[in-house]
PDB file of N, CA and C in Angstrom:
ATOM      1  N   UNK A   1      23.825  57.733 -21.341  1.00  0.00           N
ATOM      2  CA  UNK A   1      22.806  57.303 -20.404  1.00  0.00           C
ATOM      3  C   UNK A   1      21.604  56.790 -21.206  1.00  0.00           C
ATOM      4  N   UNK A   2      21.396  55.593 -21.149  1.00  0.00           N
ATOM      5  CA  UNK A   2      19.931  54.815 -21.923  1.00  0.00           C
ATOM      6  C   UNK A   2      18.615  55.486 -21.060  1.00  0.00           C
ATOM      7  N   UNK A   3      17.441  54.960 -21.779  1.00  0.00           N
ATOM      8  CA  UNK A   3      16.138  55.469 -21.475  1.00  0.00           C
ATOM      9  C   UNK A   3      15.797  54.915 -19.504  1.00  0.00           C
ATOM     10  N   UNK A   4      16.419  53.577 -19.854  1.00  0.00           N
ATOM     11  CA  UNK A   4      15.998  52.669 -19.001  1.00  0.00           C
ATOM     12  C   UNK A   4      16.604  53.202 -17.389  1.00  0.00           C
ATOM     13  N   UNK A   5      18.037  53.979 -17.846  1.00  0.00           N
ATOM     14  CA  UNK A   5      18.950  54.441 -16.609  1.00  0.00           C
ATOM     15  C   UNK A   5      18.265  55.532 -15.664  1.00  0.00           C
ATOM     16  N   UNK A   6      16.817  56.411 -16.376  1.00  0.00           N
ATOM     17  CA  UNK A   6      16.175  57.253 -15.711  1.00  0.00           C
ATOM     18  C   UNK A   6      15.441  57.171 -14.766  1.00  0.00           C
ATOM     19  N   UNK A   7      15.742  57.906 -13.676  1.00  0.00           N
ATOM     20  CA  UNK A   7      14.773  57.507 -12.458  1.00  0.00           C
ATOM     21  C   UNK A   7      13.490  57.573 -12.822  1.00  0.00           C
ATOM     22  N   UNK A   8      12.756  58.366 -13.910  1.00  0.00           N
ATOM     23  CA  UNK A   8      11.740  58.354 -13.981  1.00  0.00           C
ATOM     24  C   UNK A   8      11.106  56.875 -14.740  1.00  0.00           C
ATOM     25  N   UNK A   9      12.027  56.185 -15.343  1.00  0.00           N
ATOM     26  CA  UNK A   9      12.008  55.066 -16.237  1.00  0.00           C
ATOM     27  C   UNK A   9      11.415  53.838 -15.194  1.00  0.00           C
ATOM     28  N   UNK A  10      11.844  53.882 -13.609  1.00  0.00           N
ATOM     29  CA  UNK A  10      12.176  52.668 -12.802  1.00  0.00           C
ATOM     30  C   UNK A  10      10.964  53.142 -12.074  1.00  0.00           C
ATOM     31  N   UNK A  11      10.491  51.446 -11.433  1.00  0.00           N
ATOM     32  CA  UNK A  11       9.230  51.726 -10.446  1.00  0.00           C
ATOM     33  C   UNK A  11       9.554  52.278  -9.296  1.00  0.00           C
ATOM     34  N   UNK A  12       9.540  52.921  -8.410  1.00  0.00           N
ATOM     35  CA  UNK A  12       9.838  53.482  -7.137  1.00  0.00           C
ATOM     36  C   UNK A  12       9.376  51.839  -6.474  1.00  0.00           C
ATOM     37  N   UNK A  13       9.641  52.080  -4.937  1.00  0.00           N
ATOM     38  CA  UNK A  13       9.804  50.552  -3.437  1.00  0.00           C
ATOM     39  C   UNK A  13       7.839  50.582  -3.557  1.00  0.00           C
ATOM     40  N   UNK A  14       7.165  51.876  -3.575  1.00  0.00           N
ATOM     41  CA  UNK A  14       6.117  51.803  -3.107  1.00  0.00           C
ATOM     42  C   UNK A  14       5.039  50.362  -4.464  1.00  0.00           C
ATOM     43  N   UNK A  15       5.707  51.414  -5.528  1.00  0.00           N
ATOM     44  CA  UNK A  15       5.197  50.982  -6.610  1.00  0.00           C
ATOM     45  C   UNK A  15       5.835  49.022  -6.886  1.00  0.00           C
ATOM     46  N   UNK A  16       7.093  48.411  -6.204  1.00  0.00           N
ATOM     47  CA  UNK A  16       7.721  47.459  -6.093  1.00  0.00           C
ATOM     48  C   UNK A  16       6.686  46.516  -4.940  1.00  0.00           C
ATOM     49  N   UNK A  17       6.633  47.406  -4.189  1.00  0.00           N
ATOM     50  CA  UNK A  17       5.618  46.263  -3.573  1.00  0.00           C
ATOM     51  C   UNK A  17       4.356  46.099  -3.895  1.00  0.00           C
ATOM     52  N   UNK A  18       3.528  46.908  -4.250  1.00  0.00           N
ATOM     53  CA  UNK A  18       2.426  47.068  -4.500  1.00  0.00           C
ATOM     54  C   UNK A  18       2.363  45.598  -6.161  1.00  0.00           C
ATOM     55  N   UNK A  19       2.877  45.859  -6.776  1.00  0.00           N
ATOM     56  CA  UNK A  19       3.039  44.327  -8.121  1.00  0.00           C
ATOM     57  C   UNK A  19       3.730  43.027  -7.382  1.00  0.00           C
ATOM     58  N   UNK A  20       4.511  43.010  -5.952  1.00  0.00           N
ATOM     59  CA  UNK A  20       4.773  41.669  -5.470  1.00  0.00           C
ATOM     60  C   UNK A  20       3.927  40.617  -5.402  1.00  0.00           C
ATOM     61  N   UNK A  21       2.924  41.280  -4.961  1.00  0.00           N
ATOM     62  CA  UNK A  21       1.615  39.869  -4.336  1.00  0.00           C
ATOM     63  C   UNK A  21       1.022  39.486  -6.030  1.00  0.00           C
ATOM     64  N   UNK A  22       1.053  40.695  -7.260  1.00  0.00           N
ATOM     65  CA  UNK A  22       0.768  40.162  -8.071  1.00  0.00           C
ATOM     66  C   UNK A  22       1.587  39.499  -8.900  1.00  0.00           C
ATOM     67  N   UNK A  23       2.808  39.220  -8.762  1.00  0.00           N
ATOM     68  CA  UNK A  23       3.862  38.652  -9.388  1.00  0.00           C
ATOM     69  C   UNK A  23       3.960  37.358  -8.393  1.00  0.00           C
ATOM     70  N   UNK A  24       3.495  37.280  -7.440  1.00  0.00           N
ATOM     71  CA  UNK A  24       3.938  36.287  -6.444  1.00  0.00           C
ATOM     72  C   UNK A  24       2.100  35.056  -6.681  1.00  0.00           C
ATOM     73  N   UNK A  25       1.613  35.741  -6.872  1.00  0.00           N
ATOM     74  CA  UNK A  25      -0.282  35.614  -7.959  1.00  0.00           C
ATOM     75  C   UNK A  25       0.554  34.640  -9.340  1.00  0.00           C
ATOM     76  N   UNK A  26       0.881  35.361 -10.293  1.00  0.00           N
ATOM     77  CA  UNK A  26       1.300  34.973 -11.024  1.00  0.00           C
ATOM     78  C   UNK A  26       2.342  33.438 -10.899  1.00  0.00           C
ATOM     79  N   UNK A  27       3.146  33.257 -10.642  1.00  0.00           N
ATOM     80  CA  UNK A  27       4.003  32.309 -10.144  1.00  0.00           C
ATOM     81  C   UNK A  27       3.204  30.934  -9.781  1.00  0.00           C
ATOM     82  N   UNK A  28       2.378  31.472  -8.573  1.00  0.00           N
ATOM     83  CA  UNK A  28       1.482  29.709  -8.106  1.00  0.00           C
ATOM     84  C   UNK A  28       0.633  29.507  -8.911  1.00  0.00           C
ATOM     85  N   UNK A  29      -0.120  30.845  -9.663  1.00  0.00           N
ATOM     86  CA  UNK A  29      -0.838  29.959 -10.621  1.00  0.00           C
ATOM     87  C   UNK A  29      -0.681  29.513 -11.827  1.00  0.00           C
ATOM     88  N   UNK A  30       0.660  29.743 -12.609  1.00  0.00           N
ATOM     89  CA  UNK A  30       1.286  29.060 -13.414  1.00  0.00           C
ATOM     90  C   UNK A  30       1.856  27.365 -12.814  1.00  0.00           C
ATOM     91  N   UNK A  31       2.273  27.850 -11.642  1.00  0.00           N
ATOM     92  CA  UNK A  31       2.512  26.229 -10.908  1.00  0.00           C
ATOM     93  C   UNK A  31       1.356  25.675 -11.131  1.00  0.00           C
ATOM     94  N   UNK A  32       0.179  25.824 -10.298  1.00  0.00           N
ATOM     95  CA  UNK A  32      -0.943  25.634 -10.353  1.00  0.00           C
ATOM     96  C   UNK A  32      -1.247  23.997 -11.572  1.00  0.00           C
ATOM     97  N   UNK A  33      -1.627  25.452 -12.691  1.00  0.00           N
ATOM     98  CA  UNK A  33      -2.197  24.961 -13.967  1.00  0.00           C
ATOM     99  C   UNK A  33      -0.783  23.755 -14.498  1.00  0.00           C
ATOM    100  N   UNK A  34       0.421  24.438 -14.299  1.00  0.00           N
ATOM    101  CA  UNK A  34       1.250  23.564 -15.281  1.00  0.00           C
ATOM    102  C   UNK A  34       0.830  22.405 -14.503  1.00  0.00           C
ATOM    103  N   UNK A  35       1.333  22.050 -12.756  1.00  0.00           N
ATOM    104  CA  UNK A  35       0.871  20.686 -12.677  1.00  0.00           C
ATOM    105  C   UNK A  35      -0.424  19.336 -12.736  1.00  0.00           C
ATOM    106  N   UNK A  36      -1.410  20.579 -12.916  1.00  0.00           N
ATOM    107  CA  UNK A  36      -2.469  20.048 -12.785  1.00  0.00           C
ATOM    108  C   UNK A  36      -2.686  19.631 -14.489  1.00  0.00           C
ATOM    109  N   UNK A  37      -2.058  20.375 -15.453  1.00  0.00           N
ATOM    110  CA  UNK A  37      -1.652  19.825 -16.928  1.00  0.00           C
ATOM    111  C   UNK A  37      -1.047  18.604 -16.738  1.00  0.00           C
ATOM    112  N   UNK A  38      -0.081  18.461 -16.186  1.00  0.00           N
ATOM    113  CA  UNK A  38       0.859  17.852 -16.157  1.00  0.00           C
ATOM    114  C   UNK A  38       0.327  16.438 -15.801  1.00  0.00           C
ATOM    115  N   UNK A  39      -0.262  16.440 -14.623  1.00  0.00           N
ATOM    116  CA  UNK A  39      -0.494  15.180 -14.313  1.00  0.00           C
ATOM    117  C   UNK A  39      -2.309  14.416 -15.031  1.00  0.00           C
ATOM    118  N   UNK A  40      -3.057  15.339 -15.267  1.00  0.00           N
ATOM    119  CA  UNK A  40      -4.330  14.903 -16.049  1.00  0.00           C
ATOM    120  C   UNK A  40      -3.486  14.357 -17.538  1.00  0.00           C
ATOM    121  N   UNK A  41      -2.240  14.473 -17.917  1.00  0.00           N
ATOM    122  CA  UNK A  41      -1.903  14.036 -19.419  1.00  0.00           C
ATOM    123  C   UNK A  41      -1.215  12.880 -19.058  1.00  0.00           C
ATOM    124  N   UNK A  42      -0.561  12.858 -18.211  1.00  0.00           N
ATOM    125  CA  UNK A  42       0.018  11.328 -17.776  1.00  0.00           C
ATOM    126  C   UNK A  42      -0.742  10.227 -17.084  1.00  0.00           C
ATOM    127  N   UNK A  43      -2.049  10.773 -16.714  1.00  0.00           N
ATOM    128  CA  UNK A  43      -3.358  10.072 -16.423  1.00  0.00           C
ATOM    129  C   UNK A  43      -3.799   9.785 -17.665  1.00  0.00           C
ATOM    130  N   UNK A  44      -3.961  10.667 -18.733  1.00  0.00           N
ATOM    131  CA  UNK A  44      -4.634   9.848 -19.739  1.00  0.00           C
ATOM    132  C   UNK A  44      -3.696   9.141 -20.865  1.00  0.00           C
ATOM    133  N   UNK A  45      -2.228   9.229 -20.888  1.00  0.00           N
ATOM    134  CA  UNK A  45      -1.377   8.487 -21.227  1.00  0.00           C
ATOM    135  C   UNK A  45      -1.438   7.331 -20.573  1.00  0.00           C
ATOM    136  N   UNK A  46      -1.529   6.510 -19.647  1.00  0.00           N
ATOM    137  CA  UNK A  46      -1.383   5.500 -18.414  1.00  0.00           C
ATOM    138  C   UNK A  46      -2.804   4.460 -19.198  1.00  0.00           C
ATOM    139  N   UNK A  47      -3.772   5.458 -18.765  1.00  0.00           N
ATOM    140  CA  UNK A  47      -5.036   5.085 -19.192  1.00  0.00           C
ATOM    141  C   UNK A  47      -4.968   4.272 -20.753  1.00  0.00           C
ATOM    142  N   UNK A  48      -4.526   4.984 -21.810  1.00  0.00           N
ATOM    143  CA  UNK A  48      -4.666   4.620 -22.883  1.00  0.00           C
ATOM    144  C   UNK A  48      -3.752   3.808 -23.025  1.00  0.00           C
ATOM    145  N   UNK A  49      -2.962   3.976 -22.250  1.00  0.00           N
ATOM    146  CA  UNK A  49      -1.611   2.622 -22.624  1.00  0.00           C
ATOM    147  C   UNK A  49      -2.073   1.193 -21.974  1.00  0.00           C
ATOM    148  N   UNK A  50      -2.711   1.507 -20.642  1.00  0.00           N
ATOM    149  CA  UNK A  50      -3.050   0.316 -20.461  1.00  0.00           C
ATOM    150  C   UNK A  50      -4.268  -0.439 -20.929  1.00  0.00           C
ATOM    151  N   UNK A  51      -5.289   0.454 -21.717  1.00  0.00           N
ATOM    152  CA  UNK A  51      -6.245  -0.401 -22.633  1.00  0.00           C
ATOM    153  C   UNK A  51      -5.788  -0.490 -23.885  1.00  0.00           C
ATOM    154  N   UNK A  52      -5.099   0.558 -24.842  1.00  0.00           N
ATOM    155  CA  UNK A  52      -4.513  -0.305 -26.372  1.00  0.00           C
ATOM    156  C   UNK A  52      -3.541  -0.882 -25.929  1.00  0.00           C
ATOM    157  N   UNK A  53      -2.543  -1.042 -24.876  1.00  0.00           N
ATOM    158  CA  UNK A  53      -1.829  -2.040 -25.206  1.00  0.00           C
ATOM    159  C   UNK A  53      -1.777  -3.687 -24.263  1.00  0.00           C
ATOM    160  N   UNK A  54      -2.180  -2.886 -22.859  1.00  0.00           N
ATOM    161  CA  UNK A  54      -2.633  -4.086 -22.040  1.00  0.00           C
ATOM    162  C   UNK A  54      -3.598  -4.855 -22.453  1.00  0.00           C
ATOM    163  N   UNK A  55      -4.409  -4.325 -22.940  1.00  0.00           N
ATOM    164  CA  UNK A  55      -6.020  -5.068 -23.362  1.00  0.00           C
ATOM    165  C   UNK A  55      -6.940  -5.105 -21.947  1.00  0.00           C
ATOM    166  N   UNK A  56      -6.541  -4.027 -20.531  1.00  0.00           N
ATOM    167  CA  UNK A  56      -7.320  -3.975 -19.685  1.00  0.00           C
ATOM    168  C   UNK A  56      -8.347  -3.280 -20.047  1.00  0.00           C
ATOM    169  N   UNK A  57      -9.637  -3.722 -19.107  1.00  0.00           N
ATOM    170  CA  UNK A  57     -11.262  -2.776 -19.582  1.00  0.00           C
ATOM    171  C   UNK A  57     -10.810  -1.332 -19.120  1.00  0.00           C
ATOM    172  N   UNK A  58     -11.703  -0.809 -19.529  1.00  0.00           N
ATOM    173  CA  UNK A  58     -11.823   0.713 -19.669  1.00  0.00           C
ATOM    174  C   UNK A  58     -11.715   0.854 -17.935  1.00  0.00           C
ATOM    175  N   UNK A  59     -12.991   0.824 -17.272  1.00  0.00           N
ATOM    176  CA  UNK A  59     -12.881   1.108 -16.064  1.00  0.00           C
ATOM    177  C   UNK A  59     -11.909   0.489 -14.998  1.00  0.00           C
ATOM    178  N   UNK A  60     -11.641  -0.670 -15.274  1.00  0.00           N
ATOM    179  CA  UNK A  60     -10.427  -1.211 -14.440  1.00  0.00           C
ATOM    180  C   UNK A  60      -8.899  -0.412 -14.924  1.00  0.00           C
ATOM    181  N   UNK A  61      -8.745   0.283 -16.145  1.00  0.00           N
ATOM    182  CA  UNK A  61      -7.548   1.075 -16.345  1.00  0.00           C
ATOM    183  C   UNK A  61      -7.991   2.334 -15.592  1.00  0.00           C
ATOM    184  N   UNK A  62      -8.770   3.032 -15.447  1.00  0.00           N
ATOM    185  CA  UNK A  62      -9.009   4.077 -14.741  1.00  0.00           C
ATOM    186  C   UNK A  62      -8.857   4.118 -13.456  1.00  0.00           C
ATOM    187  N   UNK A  63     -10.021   2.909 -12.897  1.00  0.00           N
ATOM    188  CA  UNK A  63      -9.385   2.663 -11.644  1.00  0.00           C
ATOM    189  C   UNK A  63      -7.928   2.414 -11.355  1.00  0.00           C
ATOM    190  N   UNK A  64      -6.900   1.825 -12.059  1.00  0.00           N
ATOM    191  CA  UNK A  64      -5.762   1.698 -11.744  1.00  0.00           C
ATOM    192  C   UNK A  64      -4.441   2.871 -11.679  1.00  0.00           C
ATOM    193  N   UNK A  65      -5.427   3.556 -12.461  1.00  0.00           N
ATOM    194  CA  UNK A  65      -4.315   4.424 -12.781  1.00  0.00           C
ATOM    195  C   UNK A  65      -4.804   5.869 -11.341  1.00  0.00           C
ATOM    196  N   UNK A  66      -5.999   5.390 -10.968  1.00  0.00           N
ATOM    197  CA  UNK A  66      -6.169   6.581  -9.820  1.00  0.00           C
ATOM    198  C   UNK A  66      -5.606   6.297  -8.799  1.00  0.00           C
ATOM    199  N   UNK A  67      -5.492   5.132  -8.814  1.00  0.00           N
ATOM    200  CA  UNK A  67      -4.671   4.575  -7.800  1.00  0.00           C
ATOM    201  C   UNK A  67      -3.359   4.685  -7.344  1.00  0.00           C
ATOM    202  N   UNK A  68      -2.603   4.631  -8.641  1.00  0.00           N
ATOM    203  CA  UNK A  68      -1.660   4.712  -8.267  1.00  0.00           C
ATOM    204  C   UNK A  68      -1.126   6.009  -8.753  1.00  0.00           C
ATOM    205  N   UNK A  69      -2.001   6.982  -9.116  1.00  0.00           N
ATOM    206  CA  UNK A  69      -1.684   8.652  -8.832  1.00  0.00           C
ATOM    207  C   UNK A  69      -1.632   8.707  -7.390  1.00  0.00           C
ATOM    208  N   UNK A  70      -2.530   7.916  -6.964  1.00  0.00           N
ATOM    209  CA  UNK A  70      -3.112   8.016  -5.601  1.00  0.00           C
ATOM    210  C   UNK A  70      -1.861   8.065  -4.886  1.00  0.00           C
ATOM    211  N   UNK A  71      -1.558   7.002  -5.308  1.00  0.00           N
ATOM    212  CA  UNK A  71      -0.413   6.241  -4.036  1.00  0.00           C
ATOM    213  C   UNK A  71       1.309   7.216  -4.173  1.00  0.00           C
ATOM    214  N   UNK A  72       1.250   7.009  -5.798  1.00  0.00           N
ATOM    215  CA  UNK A  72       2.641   8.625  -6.079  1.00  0.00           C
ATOM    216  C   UNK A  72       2.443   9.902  -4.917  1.00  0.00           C
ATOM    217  N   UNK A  73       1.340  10.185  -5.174  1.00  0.00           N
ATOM    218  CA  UNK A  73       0.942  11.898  -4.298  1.00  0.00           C
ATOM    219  C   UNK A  73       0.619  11.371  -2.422  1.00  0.00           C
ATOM    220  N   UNK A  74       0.883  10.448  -2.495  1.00  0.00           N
ATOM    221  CA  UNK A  74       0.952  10.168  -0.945  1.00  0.00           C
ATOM    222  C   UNK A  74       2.320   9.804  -0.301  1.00  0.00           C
ATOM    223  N   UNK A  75       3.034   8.838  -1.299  1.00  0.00           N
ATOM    224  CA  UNK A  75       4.434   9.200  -1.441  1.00  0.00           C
ATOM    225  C   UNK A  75       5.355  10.550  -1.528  1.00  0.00           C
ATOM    226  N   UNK A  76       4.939  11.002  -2.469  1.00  0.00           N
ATOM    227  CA  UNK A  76       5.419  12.584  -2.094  1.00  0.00           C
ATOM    228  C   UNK A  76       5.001  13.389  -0.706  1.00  0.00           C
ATOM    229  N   UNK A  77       3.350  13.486  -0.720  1.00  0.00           N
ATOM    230  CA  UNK A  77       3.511  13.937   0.889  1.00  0.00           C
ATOM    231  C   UNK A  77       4.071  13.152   1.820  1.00  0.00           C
ATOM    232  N   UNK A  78       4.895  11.995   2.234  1.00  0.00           N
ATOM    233  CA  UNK A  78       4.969  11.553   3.259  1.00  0.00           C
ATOM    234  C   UNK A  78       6.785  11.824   2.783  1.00  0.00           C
ATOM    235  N   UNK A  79       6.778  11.461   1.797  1.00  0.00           N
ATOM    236  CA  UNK A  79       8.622  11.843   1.733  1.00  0.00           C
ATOM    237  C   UNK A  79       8.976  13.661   2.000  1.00  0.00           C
ATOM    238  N   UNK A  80       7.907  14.710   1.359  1.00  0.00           N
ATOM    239  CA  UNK A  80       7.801  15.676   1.990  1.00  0.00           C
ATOM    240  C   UNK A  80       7.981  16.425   3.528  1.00  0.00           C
ATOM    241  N   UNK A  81       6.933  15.277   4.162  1.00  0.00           N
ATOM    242  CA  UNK A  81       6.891  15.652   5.794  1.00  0.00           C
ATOM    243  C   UNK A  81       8.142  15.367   6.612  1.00  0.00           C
ATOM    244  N   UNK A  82       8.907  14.060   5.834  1.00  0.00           N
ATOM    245  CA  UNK A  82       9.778  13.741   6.296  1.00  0.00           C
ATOM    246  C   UNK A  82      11.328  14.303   6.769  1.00  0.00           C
ATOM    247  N   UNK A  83      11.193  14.897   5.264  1.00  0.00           N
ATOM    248  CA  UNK A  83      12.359  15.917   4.669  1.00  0.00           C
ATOM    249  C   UNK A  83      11.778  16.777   5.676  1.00  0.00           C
ATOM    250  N   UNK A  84      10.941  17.673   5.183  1.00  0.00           N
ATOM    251  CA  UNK A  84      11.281  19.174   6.579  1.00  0.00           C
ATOM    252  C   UNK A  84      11.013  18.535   8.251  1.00  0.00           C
ATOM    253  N   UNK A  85      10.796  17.590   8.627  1.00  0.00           N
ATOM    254  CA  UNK A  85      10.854  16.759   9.750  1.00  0.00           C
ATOM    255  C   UNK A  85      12.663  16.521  10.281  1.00  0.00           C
ATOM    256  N   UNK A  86      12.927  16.292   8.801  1.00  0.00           N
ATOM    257  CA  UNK A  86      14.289  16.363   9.386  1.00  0.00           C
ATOM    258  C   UNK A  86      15.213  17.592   9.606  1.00  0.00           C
ATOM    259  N   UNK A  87      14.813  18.445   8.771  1.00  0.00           N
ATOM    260  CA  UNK A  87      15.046  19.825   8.788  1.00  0.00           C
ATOM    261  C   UNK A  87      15.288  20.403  10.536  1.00  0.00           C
ATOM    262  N   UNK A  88      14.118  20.722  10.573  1.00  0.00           N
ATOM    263  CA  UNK A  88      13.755  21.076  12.031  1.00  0.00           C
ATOM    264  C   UNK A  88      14.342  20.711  13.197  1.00  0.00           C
TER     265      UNK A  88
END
C-alpha cells in the first residue's frame, strides 16, 4: 500500500469542493492572459511587418491592423452565435 493509497493522504468531497472554484479561478485566468498574450504579439508582429516590410506609416499600420483584429473577433462572435444558434 503506497503513501498516496491512505485515506488520510486524499482530500475528503468537502475539502474537493471547497479548491473547485479555485481550480476553475485558475483555468480562465490562464485562458485569460494566454489569449490576451497571444493576440497583443500578433498585433505587434502585423504591425512591424507591415512597416519594415510594406513601407506603410506607422499609424496607418496600426490602424490597419486594429482593424482587422477588429473584424477577426467579430467574425468569431458571429460564427460563434451561429454555431450554438444552431445547436438549440
Amino acid at each position: 500500500m503506497t503513501p498516496a493509497d491512505t485515506p488520510s493522504a486524499q482530500p475528503g468531497p468537502a475539502r474537493r469542493v471547497l479548491l473547485f472554484p479555485l481550480a476553475v479561478l485558475t483555468v480562465v485566468l490562464r485562458a485569460l492572459f494566454g489569449s490576451i498574450l497571444g493576440i497583443s504579439i500578433a498585433t505587434l508582429f502585423c504591425t512591424a511587418g507591415l512597416v519594415v516590410f510594406g513601407g506603410v506609416p506607422t499609424d496607418l499600420a496600426i490602424t490597419v491592423v486594429a482593424l482587422g483584429m477588429n473584424a477577426m473577433l467579430l467574425s468569431l462572435l458571429f460564427l460563434g452565435s451561429v454555431a450554438s444558434g444552431a445547436q438549440s
